[in-house]
C-alpha atoms as a PDB file:
ATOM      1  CA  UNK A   1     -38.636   1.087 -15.792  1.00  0.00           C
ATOM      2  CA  UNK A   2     -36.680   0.736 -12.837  1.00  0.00           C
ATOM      3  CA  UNK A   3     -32.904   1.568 -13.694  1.00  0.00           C
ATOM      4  CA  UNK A   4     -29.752  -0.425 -12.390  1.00  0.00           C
ATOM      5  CA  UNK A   5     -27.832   1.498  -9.653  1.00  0.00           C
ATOM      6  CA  UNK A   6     -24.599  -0.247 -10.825  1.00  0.00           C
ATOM      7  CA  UNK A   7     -25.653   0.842 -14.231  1.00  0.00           C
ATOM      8  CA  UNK A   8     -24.062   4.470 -14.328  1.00  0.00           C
ATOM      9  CA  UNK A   9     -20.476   3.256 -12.869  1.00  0.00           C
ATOM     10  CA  UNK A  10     -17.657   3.440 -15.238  1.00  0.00           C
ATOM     11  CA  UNK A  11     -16.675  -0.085 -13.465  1.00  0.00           C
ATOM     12  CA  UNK A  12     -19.633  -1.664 -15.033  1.00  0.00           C
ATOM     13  CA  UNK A  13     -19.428  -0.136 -18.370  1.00  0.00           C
ATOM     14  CA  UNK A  14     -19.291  -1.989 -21.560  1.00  0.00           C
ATOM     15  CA  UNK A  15     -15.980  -1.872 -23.645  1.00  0.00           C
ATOM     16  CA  UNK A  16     -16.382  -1.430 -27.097  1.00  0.00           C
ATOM     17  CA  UNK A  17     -13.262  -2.661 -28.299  1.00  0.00           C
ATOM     18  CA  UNK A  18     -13.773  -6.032 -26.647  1.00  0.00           C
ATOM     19  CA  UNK A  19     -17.199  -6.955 -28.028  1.00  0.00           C
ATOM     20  CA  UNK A  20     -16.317  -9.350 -29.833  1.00  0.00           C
ATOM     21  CA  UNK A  21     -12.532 -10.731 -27.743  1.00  0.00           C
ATOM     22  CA  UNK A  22     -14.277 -14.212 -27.442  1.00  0.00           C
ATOM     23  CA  UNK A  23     -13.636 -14.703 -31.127  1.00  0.00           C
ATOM     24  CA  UNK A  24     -10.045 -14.135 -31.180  1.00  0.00           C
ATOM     25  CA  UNK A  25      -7.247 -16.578 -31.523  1.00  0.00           C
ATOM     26  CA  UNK A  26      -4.901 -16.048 -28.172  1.00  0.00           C
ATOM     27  CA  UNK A  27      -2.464 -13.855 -29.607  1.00  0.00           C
ATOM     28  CA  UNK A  28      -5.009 -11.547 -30.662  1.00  0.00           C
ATOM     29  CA  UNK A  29      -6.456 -11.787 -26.958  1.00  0.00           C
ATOM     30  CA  UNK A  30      -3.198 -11.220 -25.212  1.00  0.00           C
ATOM     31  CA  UNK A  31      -2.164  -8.424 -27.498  1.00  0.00           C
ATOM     32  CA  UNK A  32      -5.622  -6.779 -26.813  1.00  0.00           C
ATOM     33  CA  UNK A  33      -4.986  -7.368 -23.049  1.00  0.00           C
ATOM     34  CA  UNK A  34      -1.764  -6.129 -23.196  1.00  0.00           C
ATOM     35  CA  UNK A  35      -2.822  -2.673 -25.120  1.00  0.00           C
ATOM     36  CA  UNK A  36      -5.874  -2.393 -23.113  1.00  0.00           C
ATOM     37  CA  UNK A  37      -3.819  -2.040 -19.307  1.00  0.00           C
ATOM     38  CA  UNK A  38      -2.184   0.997 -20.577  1.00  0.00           C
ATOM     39  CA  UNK A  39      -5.091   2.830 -19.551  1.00  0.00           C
ATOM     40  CA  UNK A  40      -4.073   2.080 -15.950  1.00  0.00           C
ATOM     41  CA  UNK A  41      -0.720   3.335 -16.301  1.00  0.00           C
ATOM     42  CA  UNK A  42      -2.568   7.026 -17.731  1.00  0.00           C
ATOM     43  CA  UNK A  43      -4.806   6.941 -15.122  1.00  0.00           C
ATOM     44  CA  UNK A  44      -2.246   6.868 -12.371  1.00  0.00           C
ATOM     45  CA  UNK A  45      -0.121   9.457 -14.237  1.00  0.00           C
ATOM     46  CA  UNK A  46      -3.188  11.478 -13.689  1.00  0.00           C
ATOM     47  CA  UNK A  47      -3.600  11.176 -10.222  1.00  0.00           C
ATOM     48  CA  UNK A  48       0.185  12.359  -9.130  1.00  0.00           C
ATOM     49  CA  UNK A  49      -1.078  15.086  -7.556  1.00  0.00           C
ATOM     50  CA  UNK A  50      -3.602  13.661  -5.579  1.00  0.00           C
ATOM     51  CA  UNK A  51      -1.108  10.451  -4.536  1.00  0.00           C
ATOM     52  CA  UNK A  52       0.975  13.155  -3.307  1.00  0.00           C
ATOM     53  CA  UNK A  53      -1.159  14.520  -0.896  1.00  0.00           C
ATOM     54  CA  UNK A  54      -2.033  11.035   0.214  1.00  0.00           C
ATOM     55  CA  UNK A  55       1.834  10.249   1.024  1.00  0.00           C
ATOM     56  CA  UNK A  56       2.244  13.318   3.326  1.00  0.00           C
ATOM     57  CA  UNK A  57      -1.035  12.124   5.130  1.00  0.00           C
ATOM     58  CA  UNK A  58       0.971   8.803   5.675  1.00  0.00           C
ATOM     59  CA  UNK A  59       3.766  10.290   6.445  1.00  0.00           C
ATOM     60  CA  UNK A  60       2.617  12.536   9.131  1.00  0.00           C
ATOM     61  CA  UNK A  61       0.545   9.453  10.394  1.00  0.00           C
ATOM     62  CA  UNK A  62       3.617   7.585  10.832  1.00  0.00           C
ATOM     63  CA  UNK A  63       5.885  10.367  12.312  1.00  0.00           C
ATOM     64  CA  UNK A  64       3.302  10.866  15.280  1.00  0.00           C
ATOM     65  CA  UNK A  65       3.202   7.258  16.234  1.00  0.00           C
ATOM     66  CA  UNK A  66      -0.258   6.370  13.953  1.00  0.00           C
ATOM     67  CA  UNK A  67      -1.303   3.622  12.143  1.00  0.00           C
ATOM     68  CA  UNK A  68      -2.360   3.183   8.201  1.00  0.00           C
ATOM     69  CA  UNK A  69      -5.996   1.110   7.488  1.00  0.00           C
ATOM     70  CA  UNK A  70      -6.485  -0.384   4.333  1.00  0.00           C
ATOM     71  CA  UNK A  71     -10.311  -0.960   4.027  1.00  0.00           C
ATOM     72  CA  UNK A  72     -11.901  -3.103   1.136  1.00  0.00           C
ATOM     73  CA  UNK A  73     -14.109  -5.668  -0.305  1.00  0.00           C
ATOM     74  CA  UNK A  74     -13.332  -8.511  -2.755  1.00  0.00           C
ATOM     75  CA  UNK A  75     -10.101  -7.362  -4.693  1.00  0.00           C
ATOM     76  CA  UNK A  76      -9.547  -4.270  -3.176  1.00  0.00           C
ATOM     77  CA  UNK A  77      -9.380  -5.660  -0.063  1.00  0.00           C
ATOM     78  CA  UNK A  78      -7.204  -8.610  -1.047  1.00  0.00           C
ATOM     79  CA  UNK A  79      -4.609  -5.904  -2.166  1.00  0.00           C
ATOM     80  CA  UNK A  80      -5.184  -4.083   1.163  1.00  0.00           C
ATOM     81  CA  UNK A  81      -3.827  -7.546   2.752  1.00  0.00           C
ATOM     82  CA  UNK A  82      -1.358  -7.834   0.473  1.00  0.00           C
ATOM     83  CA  UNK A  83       0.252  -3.966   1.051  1.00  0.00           C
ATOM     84  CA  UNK A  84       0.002  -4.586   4.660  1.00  0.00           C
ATOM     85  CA  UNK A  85       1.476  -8.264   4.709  1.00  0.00           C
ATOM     86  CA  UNK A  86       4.596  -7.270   2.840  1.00  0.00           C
ATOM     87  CA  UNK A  87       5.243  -3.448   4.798  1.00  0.00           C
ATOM     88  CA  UNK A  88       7.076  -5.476   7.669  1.00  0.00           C
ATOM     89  CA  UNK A  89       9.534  -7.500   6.312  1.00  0.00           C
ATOM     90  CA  UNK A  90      10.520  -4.786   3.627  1.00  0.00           C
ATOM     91  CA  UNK A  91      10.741  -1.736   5.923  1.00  0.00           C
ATOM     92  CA  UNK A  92      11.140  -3.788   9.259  1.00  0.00           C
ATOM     93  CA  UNK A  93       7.512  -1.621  10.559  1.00  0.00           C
ATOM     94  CA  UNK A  94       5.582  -3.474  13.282  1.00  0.00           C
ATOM     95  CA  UNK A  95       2.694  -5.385  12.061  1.00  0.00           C
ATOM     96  CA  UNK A  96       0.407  -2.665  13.890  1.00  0.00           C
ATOM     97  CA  UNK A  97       1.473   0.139  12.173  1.00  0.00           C
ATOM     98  CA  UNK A  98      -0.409  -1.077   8.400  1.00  0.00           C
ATOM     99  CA  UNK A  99      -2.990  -2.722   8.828  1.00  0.00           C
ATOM    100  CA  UNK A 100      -5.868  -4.387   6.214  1.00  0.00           C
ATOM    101  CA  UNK A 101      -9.475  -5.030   7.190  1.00  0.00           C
ATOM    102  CA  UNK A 102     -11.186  -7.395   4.906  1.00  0.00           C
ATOM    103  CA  UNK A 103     -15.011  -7.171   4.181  1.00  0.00           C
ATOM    104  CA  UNK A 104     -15.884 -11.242   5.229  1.00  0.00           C
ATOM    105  CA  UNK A 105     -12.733 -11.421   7.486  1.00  0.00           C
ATOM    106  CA  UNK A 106      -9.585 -13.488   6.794  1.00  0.00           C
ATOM    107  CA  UNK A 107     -11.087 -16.612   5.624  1.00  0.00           C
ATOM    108  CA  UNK A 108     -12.570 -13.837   2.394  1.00  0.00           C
ATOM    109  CA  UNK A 109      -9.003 -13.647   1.631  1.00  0.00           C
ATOM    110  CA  UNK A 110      -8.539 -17.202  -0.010  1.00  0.00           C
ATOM    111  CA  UNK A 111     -12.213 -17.735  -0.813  1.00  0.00           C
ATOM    112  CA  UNK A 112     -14.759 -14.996  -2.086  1.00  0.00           C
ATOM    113  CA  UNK A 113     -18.171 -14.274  -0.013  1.00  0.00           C
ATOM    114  CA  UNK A 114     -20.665 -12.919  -1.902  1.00  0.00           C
ATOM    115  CA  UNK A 115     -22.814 -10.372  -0.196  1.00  0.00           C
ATOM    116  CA  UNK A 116     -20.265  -9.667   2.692  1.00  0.00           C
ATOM    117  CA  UNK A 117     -19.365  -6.301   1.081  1.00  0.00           C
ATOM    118  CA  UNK A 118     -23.046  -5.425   1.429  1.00  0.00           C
ATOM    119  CA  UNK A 119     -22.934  -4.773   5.032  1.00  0.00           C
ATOM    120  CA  UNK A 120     -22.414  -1.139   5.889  1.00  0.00           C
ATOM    121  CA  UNK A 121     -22.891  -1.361   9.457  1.00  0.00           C
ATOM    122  CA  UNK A 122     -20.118  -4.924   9.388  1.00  0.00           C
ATOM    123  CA  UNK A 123     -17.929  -1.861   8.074  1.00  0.00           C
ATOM    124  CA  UNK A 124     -18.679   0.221  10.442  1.00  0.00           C
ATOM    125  CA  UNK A 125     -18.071  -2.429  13.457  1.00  0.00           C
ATOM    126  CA  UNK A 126     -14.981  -3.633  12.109  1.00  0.00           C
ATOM    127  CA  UNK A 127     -13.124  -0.274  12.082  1.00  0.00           C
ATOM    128  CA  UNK A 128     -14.320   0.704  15.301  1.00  0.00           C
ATOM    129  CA  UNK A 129     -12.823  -2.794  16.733  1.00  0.00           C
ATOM    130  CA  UNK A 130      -9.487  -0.660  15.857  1.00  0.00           C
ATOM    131  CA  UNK A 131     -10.406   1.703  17.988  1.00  0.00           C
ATOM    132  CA  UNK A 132      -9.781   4.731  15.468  1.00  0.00           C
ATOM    133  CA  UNK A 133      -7.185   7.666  16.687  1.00  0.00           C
ATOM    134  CA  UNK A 134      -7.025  11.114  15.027  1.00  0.00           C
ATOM    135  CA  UNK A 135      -3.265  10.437  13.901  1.00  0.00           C
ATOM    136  CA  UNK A 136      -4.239   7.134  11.590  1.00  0.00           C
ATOM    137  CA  UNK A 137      -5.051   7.500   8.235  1.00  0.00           C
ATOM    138  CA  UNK A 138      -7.983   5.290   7.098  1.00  0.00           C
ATOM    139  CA  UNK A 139      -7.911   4.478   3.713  1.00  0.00           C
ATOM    140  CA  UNK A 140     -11.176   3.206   1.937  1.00  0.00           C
ATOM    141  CA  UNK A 141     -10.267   1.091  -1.314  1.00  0.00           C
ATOM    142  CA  UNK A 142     -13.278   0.060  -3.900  1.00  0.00           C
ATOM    143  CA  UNK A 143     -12.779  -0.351  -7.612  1.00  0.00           C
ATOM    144  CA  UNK A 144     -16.858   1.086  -7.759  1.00  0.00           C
ATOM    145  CA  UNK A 145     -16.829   3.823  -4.884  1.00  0.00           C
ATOM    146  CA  UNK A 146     -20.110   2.174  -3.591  1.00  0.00           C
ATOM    147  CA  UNK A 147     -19.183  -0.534  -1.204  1.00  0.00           C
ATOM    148  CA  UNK A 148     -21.037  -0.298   1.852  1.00  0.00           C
ATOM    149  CA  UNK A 149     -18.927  -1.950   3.642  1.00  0.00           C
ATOM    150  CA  UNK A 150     -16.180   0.351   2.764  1.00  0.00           C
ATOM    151  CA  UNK A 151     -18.621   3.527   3.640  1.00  0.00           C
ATOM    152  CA  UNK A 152     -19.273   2.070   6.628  1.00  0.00           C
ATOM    153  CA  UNK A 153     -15.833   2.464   7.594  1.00  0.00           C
ATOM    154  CA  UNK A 154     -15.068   5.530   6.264  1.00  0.00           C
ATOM    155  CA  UNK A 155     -18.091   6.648   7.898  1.00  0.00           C
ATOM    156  CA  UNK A 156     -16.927   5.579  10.923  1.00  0.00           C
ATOM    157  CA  UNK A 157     -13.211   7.144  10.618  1.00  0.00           C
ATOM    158  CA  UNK A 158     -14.767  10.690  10.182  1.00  0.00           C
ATOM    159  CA  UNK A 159     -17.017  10.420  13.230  1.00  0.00           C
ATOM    160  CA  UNK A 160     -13.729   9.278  15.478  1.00  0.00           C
ATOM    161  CA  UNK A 161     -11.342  12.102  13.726  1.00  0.00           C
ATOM    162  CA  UNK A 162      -9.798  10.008  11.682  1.00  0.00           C
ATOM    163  CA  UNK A 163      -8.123  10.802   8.772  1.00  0.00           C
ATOM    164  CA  UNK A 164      -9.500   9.797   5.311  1.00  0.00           C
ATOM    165  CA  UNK A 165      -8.161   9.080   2.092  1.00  0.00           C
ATOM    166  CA  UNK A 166     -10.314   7.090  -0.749  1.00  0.00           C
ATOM    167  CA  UNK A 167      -9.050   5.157  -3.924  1.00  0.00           C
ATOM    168  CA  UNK A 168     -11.706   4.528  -6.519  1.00  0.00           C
ATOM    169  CA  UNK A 169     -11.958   3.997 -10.180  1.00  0.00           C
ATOM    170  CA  UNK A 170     -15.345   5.361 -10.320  1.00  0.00           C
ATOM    171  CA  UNK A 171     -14.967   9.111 -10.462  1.00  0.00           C
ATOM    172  CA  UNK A 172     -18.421   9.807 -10.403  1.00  0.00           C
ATOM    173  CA  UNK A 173     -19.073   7.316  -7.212  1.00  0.00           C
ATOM    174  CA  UNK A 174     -19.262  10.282  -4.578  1.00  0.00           C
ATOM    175  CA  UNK A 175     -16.578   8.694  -2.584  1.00  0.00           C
ATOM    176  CA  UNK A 176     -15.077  12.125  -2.817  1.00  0.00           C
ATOM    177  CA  UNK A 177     -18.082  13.383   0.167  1.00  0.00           C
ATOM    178  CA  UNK A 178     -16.373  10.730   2.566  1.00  0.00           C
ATOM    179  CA  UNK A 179     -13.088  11.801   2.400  1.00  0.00           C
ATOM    180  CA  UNK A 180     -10.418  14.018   3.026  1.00  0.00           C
ATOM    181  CA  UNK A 181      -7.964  13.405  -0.209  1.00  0.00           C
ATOM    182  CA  UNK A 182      -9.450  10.867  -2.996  1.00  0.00           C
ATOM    183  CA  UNK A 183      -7.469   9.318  -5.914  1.00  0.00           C
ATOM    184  CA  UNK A 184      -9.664   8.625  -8.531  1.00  0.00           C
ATOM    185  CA  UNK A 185      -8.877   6.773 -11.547  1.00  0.00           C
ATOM    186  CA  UNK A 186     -10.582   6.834 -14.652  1.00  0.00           C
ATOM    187  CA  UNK A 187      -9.412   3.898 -16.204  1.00  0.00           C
ATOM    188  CA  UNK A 188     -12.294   3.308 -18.536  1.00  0.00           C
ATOM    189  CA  UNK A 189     -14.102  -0.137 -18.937  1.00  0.00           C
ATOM    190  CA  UNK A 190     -12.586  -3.331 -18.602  1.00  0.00           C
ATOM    191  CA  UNK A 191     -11.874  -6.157 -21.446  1.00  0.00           C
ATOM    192  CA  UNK A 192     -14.407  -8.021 -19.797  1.00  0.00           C
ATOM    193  CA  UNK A 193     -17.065  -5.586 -18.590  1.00  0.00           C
ATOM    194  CA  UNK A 194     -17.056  -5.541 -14.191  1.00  0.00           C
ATOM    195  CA  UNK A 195     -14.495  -7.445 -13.962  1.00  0.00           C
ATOM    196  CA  UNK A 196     -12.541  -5.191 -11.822  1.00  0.00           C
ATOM    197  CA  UNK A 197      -9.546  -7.540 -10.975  1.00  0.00           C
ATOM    198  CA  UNK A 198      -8.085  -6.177 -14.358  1.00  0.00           C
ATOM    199  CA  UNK A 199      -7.509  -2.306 -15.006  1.00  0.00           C
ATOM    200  CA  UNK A 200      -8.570  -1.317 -11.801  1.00  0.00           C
ATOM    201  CA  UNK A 201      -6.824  -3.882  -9.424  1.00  0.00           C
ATOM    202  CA  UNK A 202      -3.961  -2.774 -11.513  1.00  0.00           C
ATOM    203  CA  UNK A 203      -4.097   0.707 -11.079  1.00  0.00           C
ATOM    204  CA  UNK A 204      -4.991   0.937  -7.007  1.00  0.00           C
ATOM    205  CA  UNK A 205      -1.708  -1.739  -6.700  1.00  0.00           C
ATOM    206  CA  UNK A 206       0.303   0.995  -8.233  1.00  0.00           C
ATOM    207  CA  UNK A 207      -1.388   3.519  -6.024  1.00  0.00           C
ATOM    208  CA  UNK A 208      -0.774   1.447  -3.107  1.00  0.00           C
ATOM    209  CA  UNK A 209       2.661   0.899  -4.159  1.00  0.00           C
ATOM    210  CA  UNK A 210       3.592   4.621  -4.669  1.00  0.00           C
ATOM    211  CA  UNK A 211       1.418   5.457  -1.179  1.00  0.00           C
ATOM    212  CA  UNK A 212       3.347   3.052   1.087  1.00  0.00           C
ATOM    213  CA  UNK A 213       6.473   3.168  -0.438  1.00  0.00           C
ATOM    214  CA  UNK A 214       7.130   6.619  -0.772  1.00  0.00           C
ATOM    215  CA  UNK A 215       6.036   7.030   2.799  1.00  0.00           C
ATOM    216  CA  UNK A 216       8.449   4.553   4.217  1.00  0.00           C
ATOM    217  CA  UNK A 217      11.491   6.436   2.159  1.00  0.00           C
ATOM    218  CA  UNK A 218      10.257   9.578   3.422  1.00  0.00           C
ATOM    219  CA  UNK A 219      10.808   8.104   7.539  1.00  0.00           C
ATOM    220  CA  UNK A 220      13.962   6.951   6.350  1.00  0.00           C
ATOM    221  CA  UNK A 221      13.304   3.460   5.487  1.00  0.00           C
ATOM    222  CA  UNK A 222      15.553   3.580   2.931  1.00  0.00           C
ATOM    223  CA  UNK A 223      19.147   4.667   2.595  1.00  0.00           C
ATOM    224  CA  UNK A 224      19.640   5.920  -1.349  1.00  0.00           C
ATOM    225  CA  UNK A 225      17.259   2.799  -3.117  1.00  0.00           C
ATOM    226  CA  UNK A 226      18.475   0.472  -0.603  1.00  0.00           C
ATOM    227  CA  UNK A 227      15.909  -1.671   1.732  1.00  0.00           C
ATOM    228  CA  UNK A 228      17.966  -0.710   5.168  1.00  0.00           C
ATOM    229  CA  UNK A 229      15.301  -1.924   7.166  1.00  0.00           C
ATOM    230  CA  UNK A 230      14.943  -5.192   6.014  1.00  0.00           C
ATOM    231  CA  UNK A 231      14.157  -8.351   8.409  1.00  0.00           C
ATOM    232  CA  UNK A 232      16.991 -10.059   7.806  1.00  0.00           C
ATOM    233  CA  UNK A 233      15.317 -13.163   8.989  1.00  0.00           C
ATOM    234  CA  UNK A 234      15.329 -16.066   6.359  1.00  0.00           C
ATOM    235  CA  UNK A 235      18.662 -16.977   4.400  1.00  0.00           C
ATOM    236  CA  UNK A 236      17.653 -15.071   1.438  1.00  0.00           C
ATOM    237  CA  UNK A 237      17.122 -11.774   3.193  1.00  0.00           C
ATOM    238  CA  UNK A 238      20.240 -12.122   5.606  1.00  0.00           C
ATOM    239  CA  UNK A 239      22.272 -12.322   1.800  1.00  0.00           C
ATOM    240  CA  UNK A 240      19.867  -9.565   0.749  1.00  0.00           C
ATOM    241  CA  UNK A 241      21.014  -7.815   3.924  1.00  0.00           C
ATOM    242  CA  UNK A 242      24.558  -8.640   3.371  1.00  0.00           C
ATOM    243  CA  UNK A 243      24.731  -7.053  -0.133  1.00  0.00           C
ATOM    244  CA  UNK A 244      23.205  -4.485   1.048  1.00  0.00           C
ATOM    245  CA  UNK A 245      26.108  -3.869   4.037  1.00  0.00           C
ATOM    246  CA  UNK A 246      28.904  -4.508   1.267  1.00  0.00           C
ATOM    247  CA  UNK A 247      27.047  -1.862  -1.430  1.00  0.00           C
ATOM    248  CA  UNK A 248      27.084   0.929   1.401  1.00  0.00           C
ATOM    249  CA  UNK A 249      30.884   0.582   2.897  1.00  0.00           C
ATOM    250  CA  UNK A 250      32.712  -1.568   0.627  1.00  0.00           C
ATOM    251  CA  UNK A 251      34.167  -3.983   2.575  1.00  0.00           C
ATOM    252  CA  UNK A 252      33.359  -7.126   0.871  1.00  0.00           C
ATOM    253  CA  UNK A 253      30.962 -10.079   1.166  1.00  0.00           C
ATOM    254  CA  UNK A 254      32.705 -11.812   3.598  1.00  0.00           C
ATOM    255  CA  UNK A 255      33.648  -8.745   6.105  1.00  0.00           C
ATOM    256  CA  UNK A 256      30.065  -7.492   5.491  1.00  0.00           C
ATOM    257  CA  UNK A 257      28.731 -10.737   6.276  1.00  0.00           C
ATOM    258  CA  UNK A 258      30.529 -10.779   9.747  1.00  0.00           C
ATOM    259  CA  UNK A 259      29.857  -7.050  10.669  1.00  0.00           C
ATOM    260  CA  UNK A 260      25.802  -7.761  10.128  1.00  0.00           C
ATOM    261  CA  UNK A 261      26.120 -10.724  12.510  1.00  0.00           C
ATOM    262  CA  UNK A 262      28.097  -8.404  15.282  1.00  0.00           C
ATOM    263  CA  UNK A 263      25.218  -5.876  14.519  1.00  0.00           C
ATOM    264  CA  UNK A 264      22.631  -8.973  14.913  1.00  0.00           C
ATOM    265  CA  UNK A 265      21.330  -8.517  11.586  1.00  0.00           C
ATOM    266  CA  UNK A 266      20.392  -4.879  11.795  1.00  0.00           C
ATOM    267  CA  UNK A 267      21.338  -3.799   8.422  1.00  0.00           C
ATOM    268  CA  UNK A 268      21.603   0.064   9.995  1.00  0.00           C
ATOM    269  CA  UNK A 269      23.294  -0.190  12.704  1.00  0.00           C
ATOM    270  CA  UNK A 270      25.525  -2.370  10.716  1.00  0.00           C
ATOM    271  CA  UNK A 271      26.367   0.396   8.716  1.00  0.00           C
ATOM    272  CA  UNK A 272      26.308   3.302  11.419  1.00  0.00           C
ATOM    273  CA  UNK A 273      28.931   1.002  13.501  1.00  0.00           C
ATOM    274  CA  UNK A 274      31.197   0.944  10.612  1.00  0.00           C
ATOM    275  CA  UNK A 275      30.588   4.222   9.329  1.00  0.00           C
ATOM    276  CA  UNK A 276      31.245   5.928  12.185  1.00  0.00           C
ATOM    277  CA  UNK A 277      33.566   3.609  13.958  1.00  0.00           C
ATOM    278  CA  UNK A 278      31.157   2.594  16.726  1.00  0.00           C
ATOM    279  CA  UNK A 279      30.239  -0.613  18.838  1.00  0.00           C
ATOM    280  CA  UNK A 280      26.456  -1.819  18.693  1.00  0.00           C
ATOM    281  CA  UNK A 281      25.363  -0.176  21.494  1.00  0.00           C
ATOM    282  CA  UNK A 282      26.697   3.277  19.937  1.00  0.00           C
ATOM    283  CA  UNK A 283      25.375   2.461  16.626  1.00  0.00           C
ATOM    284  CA  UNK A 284      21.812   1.874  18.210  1.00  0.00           C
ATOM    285  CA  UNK A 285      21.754   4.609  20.353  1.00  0.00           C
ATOM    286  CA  UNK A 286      23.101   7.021  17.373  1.00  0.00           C
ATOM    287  CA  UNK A 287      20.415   5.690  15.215  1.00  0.00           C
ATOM    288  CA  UNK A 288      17.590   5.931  17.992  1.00  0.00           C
ATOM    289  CA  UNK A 289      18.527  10.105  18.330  1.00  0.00           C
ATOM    290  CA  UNK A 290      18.156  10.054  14.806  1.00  0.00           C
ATOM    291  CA  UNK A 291      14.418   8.912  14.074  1.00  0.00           C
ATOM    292  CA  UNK A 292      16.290   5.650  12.581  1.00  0.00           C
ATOM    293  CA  UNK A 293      17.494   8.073  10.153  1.00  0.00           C
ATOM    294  CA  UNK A 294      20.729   6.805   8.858  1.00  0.00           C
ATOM    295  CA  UNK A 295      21.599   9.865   7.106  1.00  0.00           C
ATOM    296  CA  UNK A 296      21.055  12.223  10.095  1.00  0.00           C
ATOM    297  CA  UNK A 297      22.853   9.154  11.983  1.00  0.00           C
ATOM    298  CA  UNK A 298      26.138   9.799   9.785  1.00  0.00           C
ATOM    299  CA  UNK A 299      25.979  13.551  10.062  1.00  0.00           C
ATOM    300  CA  UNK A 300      29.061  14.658  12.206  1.00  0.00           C
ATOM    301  CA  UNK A 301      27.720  15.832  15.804  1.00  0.00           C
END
């Protein structure tokens, strides 16, 4: 008898403890839910080592001018979007440098299309639209390790240089072969077997989470635990920005409020100017010589 090929994946396996979760009241369902997602949490713990080694990657991507692509199908590739959508406005990066290629395109975003994460050679042609460089860092993202669309890619990235990290929640997958650094998390079977929008969406969004945002503090994105970089561009984040100015020098709402408009809303050179007792053009300048570092911009010459 012919054998599934999605049968040995730990995605697909059967959770015991769940047999029988469609003959619970809701408070038994939610508490088994709620118990169950801890296993995500372990299985990131797990990885720290590997995440690691994926930040530097980023890192040194970043510091020589590179761009980050997040590769993925269904909801790995919806939380590629996501990851890439949000690096911008929260670390002020250009919309080039993280970018998300979705198996089906954009419209695959809002609607699922079955079959589209079939196509290994659609993966293939969709990273090479990119044009690949050997300081990215393409990262392939599926919950089984199998995607061929996500192979394709990867595939792709290692024939132009690239290089290639891998998040999977199928250990066994092989994904490991593709790559050059591969977090895998064993997060065991979900409450409702394959459905990997639970456990594993959960643990690659804290992957992603700890991947980008440890990068961007590590470029100096952030000054202490505070979003320097930030877009001040919509009325909440100009008052994000303006707590932020007021937190770092003391000066008060109102005085903070007026030395982010001199510094047109650039949160850093908003500080460097009154740090250092500079006009914008000195502030910018400063900051420019220092990588956008604000630390190495306060450092006495």
């Amino acid at each position: 008898m012919t054998r599934s090929k999605w049968e040995r994946l730990r995605t697909e396996a059967v959770n015991p403890a769940t047999r029988d979760i469609d003959t619970l009241p809701i408070n038994e369902i939610v508490q088994l839910m709620t118990l169950d997602v801890r296993d995500a949490f372990d299985a990131v713990q797990r990885e720290k080592e590997s995440i690691s080694r994926g930040v530097q990657m980023l890192v040194d991507a970043l510091q020589s001018n590179g761009r980050i692509v997040l590769v993925g199908a269904g909801t790995s590739g919806r939380l590629g979007v996501l990851e890439a959508a949000e690096m911008p406005p929260t670390f002020g990066v250009e919309p080039r440098t993280l970018v998300a290629i979705m198996a089906g395109g954009p419209s695959a975003v809002h609607r699922a299309k079955e079959g589209v994460e079939d196509d290994r050679a659609a993966g293939d042609r969709a990273l090479g639209r990119l044009r690949p460089r050997k300081n990215d860092v393409v990262i392939g993202v599926s919950a089984s390790g199998v995607t061929p669309f996500v192979r394709g890619a990867l595939s792709r990235a290692r024939g132009a240089g690239t290089h290639v990290m891998g998040i999977t929640c199928s250990p066994d997958s092989g994904m490991r072969e593709l790559v050059d650094e591969v977090v895998e998390l064993n997060v065991g079977p979900e409450v409702i077997a394959g459905s990997t929008r639970l456990k594993a969406g959960t643990a690659t969004k804290i992957v992603l989470n700890l991947l980008t945002t440890s990068a961007m503090i590590r470029i100096g994105k952030t000054y202490g635990n505070l979003m320097v970089d930030v877009q001040a561009n919509s009325e909440k984040l100009r008052d994000r920005g303006t707590r932020i100015v007021n937190a770092v020098t003391d000066l008060g709402h109102d005085a903070s409020l007026k030395l982010l408009r001199r510094a047109k809303w650039n949160v850093k050179t908003a500080i460097v100017m009154h740090k250092r007792r500079l006009t914008y053009g000195e502030a910018k300048t400063r900051l420019r010589a220092a990588g956008g570092s604000i630390r190495r911009a306060l450092e006495e010459d």
